[in-house]
Protein backbone atom coordinates (compact mmCIF):
# COMPACT_ATOMS: atom_id res chain seq x y z
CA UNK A 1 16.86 -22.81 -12.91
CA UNK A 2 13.94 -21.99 -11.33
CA UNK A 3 12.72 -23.73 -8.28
CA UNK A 4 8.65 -23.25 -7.97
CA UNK A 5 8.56 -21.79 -3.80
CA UNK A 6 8.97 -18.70 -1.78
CA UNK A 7 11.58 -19.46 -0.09
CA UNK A 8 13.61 -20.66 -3.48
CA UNK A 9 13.03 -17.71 -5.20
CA UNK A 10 13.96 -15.03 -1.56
CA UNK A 11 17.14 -16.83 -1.91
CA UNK A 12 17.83 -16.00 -5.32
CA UNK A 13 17.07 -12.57 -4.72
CA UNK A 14 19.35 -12.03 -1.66
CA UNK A 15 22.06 -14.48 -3.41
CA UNK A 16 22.06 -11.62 -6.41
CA UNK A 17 21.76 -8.68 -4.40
CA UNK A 18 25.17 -9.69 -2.33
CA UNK A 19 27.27 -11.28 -5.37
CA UNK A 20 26.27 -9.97 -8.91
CA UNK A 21 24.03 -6.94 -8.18
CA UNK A 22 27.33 -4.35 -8.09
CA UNK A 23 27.96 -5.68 -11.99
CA UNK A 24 24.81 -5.43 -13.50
CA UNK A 25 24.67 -2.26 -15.15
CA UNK A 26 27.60 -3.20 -17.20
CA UNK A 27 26.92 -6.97 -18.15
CA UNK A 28 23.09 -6.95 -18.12
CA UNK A 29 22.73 -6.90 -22.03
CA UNK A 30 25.45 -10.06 -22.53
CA UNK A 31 23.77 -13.25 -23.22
CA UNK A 32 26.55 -15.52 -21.94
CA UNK A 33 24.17 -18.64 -22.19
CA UNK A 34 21.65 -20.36 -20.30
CA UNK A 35 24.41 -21.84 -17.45
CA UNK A 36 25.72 -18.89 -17.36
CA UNK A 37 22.80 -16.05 -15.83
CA UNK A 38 24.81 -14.68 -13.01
CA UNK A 39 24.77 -11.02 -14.54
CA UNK A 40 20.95 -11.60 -14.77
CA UNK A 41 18.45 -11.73 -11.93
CA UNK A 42 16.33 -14.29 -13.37
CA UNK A 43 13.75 -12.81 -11.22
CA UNK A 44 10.89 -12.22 -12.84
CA UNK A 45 9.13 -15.65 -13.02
CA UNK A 46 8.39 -15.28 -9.49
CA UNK A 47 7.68 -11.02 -9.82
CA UNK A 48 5.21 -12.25 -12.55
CA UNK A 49 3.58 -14.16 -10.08
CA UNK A 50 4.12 -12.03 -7.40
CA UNK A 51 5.94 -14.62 -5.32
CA UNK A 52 7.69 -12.00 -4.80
CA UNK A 53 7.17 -8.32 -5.70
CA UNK A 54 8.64 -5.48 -7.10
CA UNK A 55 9.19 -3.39 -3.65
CA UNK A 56 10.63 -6.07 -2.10
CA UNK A 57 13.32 -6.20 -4.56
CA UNK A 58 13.97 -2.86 -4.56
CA UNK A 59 14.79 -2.42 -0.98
CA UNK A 60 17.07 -5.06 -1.22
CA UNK A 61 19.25 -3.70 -3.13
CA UNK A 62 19.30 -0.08 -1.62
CA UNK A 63 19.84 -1.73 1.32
CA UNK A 64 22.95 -2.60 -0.67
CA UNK A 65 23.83 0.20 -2.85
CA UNK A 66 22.59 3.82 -3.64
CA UNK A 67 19.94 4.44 -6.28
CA UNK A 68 22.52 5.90 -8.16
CA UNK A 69 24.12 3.04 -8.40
CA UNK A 70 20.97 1.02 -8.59
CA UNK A 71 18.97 3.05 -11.21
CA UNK A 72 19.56 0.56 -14.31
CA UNK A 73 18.22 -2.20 -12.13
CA UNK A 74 15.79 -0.66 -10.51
CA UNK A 75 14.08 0.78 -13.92
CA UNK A 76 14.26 -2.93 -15.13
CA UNK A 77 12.02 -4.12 -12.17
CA UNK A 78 9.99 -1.45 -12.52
CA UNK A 79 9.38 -1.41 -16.31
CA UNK A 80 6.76 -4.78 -15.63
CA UNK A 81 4.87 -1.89 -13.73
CA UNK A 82 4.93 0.38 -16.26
CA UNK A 83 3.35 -1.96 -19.33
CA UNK A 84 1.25 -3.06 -17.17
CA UNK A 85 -0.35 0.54 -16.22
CA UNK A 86 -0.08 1.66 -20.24
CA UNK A 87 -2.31 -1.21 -20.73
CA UNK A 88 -5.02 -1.06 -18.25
CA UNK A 89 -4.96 2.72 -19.94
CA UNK A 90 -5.56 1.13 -23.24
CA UNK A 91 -7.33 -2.54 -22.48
CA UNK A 92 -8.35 -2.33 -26.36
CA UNK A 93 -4.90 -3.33 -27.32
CA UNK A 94 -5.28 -6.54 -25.58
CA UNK A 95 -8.58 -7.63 -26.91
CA UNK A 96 -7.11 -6.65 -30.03
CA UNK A 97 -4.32 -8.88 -29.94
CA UNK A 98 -6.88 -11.77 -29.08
CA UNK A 99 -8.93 -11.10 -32.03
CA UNK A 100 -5.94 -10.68 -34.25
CA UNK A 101 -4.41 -14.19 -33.11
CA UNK A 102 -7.66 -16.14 -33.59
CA UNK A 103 -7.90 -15.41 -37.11
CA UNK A 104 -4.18 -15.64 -37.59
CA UNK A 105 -3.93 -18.80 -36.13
CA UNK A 106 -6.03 -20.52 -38.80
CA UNK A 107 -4.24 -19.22 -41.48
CA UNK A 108 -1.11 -20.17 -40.13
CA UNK A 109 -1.64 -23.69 -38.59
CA UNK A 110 -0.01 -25.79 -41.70
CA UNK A 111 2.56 -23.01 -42.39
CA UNK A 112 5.31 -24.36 -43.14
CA UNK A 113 7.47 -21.46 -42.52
CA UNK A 114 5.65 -21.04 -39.09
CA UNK A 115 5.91 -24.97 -38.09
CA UNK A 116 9.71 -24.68 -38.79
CA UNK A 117 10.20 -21.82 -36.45
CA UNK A 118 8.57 -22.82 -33.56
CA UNK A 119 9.93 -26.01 -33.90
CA UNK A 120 13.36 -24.45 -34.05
CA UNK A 121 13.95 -25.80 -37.77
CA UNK A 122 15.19 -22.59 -39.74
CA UNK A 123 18.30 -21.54 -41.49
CA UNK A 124 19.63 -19.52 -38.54
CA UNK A 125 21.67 -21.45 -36.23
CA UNK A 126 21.12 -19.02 -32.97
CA UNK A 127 17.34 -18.72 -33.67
CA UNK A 128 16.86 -22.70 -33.46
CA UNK A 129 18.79 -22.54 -30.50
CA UNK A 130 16.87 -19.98 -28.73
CA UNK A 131 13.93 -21.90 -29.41
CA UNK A 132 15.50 -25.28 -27.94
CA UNK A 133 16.47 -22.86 -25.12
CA UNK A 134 12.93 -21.41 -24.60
CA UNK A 135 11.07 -24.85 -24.77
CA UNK A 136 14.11 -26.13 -22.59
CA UNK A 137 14.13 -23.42 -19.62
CA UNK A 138 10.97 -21.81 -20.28
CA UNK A 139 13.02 -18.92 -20.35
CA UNK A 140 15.47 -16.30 -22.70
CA UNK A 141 17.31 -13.48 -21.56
CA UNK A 142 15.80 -10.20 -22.27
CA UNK A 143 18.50 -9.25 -24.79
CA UNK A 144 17.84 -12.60 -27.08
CA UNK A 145 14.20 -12.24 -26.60
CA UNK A 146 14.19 -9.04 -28.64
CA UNK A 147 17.18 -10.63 -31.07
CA UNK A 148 14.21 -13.48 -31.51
CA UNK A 149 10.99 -11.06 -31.91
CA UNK A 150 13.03 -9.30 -34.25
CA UNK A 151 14.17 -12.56 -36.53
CA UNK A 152 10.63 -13.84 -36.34
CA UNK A 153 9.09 -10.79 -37.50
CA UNK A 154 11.48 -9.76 -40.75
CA UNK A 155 13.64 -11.75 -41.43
CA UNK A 156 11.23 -14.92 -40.99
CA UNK A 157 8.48 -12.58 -41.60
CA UNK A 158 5.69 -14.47 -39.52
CA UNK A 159 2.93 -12.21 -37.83
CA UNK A 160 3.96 -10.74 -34.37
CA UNK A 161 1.13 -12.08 -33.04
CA UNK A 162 1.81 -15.97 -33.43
CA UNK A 163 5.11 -15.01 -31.89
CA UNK A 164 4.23 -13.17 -28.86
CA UNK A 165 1.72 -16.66 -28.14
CA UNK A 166 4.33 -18.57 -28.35
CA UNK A 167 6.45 -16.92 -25.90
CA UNK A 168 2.99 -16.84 -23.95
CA UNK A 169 2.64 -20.39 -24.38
CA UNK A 170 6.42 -21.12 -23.05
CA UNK A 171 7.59 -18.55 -20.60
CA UNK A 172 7.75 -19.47 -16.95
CA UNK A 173 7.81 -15.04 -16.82
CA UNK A 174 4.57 -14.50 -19.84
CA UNK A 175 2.34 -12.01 -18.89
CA UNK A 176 -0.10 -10.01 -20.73
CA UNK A 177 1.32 -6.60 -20.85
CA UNK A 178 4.50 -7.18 -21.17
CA UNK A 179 4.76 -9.51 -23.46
CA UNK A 180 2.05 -8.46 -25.93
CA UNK A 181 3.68 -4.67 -25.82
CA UNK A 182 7.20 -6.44 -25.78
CA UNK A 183 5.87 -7.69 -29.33
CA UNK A 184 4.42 -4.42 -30.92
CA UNK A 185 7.58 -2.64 -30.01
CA UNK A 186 9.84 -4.52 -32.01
CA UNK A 187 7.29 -4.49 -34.34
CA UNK A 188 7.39 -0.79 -34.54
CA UNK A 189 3.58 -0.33 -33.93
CA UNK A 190 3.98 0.36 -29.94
CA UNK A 191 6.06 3.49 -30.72
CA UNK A 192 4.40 4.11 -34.48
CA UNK A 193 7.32 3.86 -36.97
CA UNK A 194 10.25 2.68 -34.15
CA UNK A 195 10.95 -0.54 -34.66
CA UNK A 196 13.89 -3.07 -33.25
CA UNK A 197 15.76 -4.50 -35.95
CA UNK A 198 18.24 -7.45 -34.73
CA UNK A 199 21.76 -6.89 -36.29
CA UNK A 200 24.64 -9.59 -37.01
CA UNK A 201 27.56 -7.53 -35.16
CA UNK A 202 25.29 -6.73 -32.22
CA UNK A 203 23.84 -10.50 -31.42
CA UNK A 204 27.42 -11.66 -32.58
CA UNK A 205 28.93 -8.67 -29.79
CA UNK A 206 26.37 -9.93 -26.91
CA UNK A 207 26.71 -13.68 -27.08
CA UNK A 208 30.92 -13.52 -27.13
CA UNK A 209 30.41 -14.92 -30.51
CA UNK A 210 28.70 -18.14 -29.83
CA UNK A 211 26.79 -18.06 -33.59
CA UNK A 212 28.38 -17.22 -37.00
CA UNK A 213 26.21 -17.14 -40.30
CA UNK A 214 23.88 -15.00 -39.22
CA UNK A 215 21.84 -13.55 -42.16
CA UNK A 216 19.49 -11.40 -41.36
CA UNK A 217 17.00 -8.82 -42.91
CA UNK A 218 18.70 -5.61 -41.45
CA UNK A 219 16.85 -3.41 -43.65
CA UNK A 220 13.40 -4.01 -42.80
CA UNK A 221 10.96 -0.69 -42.19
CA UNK A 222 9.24 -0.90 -39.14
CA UNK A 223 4.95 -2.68 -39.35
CA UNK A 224 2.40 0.03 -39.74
CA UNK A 225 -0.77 -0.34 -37.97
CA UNK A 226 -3.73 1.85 -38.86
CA UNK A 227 -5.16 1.99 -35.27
CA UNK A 228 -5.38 4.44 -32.19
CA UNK A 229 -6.00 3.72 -28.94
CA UNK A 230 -7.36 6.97 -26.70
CA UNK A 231 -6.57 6.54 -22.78
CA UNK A 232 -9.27 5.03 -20.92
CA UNK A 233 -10.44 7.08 -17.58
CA UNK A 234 -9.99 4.76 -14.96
CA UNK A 235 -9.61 4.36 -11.33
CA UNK A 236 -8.09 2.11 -9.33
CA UNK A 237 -9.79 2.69 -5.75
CA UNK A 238 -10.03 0.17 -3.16
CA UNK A 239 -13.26 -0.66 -0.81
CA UNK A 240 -13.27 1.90 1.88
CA UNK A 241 -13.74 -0.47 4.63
CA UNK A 242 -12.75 -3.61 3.85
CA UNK A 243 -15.23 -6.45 5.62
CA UNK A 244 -14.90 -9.81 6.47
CA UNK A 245 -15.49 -11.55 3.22
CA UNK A 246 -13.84 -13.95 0.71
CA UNK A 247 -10.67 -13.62 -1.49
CA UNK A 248 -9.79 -14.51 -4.98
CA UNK A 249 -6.53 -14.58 -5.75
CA UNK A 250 -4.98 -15.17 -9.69
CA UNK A 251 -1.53 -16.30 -10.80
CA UNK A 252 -0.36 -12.75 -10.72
CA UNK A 253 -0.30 -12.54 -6.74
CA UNK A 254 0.25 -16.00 -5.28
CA UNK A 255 1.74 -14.53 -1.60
CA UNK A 256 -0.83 -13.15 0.20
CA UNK A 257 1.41 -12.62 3.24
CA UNK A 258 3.09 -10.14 1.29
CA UNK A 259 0.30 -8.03 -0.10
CA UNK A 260 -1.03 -4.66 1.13
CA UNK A 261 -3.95 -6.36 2.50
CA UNK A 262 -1.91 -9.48 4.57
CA UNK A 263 -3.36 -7.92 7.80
CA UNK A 264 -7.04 -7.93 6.94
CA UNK A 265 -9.35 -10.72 7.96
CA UNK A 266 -11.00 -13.02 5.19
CA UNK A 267 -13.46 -15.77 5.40
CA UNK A 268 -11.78 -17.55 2.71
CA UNK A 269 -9.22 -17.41 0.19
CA UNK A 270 -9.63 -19.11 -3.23
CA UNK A 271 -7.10 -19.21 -5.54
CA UNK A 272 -7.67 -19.78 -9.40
CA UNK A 273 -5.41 -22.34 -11.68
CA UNK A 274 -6.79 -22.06 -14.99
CA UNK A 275 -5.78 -19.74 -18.52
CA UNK A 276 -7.48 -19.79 -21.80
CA UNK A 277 -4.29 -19.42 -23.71
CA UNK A 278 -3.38 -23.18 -24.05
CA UNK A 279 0.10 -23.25 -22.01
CA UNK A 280 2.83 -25.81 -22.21
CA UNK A 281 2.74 -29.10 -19.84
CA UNK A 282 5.95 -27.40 -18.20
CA UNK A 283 4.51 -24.06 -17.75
CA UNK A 284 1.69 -25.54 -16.26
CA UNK A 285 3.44 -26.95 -14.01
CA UNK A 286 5.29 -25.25 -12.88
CA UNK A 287 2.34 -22.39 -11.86
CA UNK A 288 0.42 -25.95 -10.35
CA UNK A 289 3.72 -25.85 -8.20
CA UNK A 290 3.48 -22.19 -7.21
CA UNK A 291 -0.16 -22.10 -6.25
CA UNK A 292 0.55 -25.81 -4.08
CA UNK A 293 3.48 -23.67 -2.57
CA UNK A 294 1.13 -20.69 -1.95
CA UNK A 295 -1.80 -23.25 -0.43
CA UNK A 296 0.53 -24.43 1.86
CA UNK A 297 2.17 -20.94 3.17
CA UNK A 298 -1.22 -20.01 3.81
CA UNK A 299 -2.03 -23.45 5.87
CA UNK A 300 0.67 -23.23 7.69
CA UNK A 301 -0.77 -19.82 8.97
CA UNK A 302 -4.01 -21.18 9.92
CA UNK A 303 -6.01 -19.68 6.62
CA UNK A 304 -8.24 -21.64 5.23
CA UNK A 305 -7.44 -21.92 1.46
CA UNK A 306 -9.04 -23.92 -1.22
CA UNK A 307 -7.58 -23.89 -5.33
CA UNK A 308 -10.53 -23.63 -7.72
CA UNK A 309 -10.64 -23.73 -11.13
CA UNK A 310 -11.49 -20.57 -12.72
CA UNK A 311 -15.64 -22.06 -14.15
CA UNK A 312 -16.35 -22.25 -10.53
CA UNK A 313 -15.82 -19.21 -9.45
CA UNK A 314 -19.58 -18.39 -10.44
CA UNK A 315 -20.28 -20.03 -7.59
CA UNK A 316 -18.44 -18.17 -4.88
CA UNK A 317 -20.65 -15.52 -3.34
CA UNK A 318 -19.35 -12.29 -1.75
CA UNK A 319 -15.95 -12.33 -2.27
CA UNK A 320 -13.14 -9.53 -3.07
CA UNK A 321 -10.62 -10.30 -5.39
CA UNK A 322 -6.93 -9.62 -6.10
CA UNK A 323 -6.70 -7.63 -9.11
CA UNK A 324 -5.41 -9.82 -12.33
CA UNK A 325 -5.15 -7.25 -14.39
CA UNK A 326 -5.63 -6.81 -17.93
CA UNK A 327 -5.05 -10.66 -18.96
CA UNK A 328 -7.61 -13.81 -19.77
CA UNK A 329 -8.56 -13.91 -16.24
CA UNK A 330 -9.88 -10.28 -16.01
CA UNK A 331 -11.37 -10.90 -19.48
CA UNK A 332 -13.39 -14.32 -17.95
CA UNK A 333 -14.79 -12.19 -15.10
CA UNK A 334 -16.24 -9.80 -17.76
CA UNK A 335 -17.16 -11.12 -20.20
CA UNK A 336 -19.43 -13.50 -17.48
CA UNK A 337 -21.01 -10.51 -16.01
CA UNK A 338 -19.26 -11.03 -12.45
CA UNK A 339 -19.34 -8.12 -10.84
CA UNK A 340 -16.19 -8.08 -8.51
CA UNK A 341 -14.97 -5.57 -5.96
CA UNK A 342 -11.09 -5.33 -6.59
CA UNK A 343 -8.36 -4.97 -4.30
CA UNK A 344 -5.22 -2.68 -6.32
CA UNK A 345 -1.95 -3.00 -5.47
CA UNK A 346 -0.16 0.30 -3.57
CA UNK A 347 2.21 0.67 -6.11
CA UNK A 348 -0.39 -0.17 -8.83
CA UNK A 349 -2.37 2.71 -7.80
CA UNK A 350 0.42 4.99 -7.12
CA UNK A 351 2.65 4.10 -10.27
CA UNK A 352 0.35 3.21 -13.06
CA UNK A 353 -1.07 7.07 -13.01
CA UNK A 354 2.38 8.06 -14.85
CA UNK A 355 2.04 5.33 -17.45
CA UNK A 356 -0.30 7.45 -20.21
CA UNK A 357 3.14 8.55 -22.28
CA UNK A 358 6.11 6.37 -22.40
CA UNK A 359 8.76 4.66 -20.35
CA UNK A 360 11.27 7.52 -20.22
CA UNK A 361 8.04 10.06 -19.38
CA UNK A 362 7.71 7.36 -16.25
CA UNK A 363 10.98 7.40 -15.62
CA UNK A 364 11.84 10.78 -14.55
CA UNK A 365 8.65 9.61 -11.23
CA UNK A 366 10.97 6.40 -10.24
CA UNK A 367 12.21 8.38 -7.23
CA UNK A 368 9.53 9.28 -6.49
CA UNK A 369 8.03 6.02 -6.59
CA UNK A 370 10.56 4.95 -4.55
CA UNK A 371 10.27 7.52 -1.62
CA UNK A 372 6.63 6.67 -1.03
CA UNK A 373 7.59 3.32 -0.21
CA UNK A 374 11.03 3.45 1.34
């Protein structure tokens, strides 16, 4: 499904825009089955690692229809944006979440109740599929991925946590906000007593009835978490004059022709291959394929590129870097004492200053957004 270049995933894009775009609104939330995505962009493997990004997408399909008729999708793409910006507001929710896992995973390595869901061995016929699907593709739709956080949390009752790493651990689309968030809103800790509960009739409605039996805990309140995260004053300000040093670049921006920054001149670019999180030999992968595909874009330009793993960065001296956001990257350069002059994103620092309330607060600046750029 997913082809690890450039030019693989432009032609998805632009194969979606001209055929299925027009009918997404209407069939995004049907699950259909993995060989059957074409109401789905399938997209966001490559926005995750910015193969390609957000904007891009975006004027593609204005170029095809009006944001009217574009506003569903366009949210969607956007809504990566947003968690992202409501966690670099709140970084503490991440480390959190690490802390949280660690201990969990002890308790929970010879659960037997945990070792039968991740190895798709339950009583539920669509959640063992799902997980066949997930290990399979390295991929669910969004739709089934909140049917599954949902099953795992109450009706399997397993800690959100263990859940949200394994998704980390298997999607080709895993990223730190959005996954870990993803998690605590079904939960019904992200919004504090709103939580997603999974229903028979509605997974039942959404997968033309592909699963029967389907017992479920429908009546389960919502987790309670004690803590409160304040917003965290940042900025996200770029070097005022940018000079002629080296770049880092993480797994979160792997096309460097298509950054803001494309027409500055750098020394050297580096590009790091390595996560904490202990990833699946697929996953792996396919992000060695990405950063290979990246390497050679950038040869073919005449930039001289070199892939490094992440321990050796201590040894590259003056050097800008790509910013990898909140994530285990971002958390290795601090917590090593490397002091690092970031490059933001455009539509990082222009976006992520609505994302201090929630998604439909952020919302109502998507046109605005939009105009800055288009």
């Amino acid at each position: 499904m997913f082809e690890a270049s450039r030019a693989k995933a432009v032609e998805k894009l632009d194969n979606f825009i001209e055929n299925n775009l027009s009918e997404y609104s209407k069939l995004r939330n049907f699950d259909f089955g993995p060989d059957k995505r074409s109401n789905i962009s399938c997209l966001s493997p490559y926005i995750t690692h910015g193969i390609i990004n957000e904007l891009e997408v975006i004027d593609k399909s204005l170029k095809k229809f009006s944001f009217s008729k574009n506003e569903k999708f366009i949210q969607e793409v956007l809504w990566r944006v947003y968690w992202k910006g409501w966690l670099e507001l709140r970084p503490n929710v991440w480390s959190d979440y690490l802390i949280e896992l660690n201990n969990l995973r002890d308790q929970f390595k010879s659960n037997r109740n945990y070792l039968n869901a991740i190895e798709g061995k339950t009583d539920l016929e669509c959640f063992n599929q799902w997980v066949n699907e997930l290990k399979e593709n390295n991929y669910l739709h969004n739709h089934t991925r909140m049917w599954f956080a949902s099953i795992w949390i109450f009706t399997l009752e397993l800690p959100w946590q263990l859940g949200a790493e394994f998704f980390m651990q298997n999607l080709y689309d895993g990223d730190a906000a959005s996954n870990t968030l993803g998690w605590r809103w079904v939960a019904g800790i992200q919004t504090q007593g709103k939580h997603y509960l999974a229903s028979e009739w509605n997974i039942k409605k959404f997968t033309n009835n592909r699963f029967q039996n389907i017992k479920l805990n429908e009546n389960a309140p919502p987790k309670i978490s004690e803590k409160t995260y304040f917003l965290a004053k940042k900025k996200f300000n770029n070097p005022q004059n940018l000079e002629e040093k080296n770049l880092l670049i993480f797994e979160n921006n792997l096309s460097f022709e298509i950054t803001d920054f494309k027409e500055n001149k750098f020394e050297k670019i580096y590009i790091n291959e390595n996560r904490s999180i202990k990833l699946s030999e697929k996953l792996l992968k396919f992000k060695s394929l990405l950063i290979e595909d990246q390497k050679q874009r950038l040869k073919d330009k005449s930039i001289d590129c070199e892939v490094i793993d992440i321990s050796e960065i201590q040894n590259i001296k003056n050097y800008y870097a790509l910013y990898p956001a909140v994530s285990e990257n971002l958390d290795y350069l601090n917590s090593n004492s490397l002091k690092v002059d970031f490059l933001y994103r455009n539509l990082d620092q222009l976006a992520w200053q609505f994302c201090n309330k929630g998604f439909f607060n952020f919302k109502n600046y998507i046109p605005k957004i939009i105009s800055t750029f288009n």
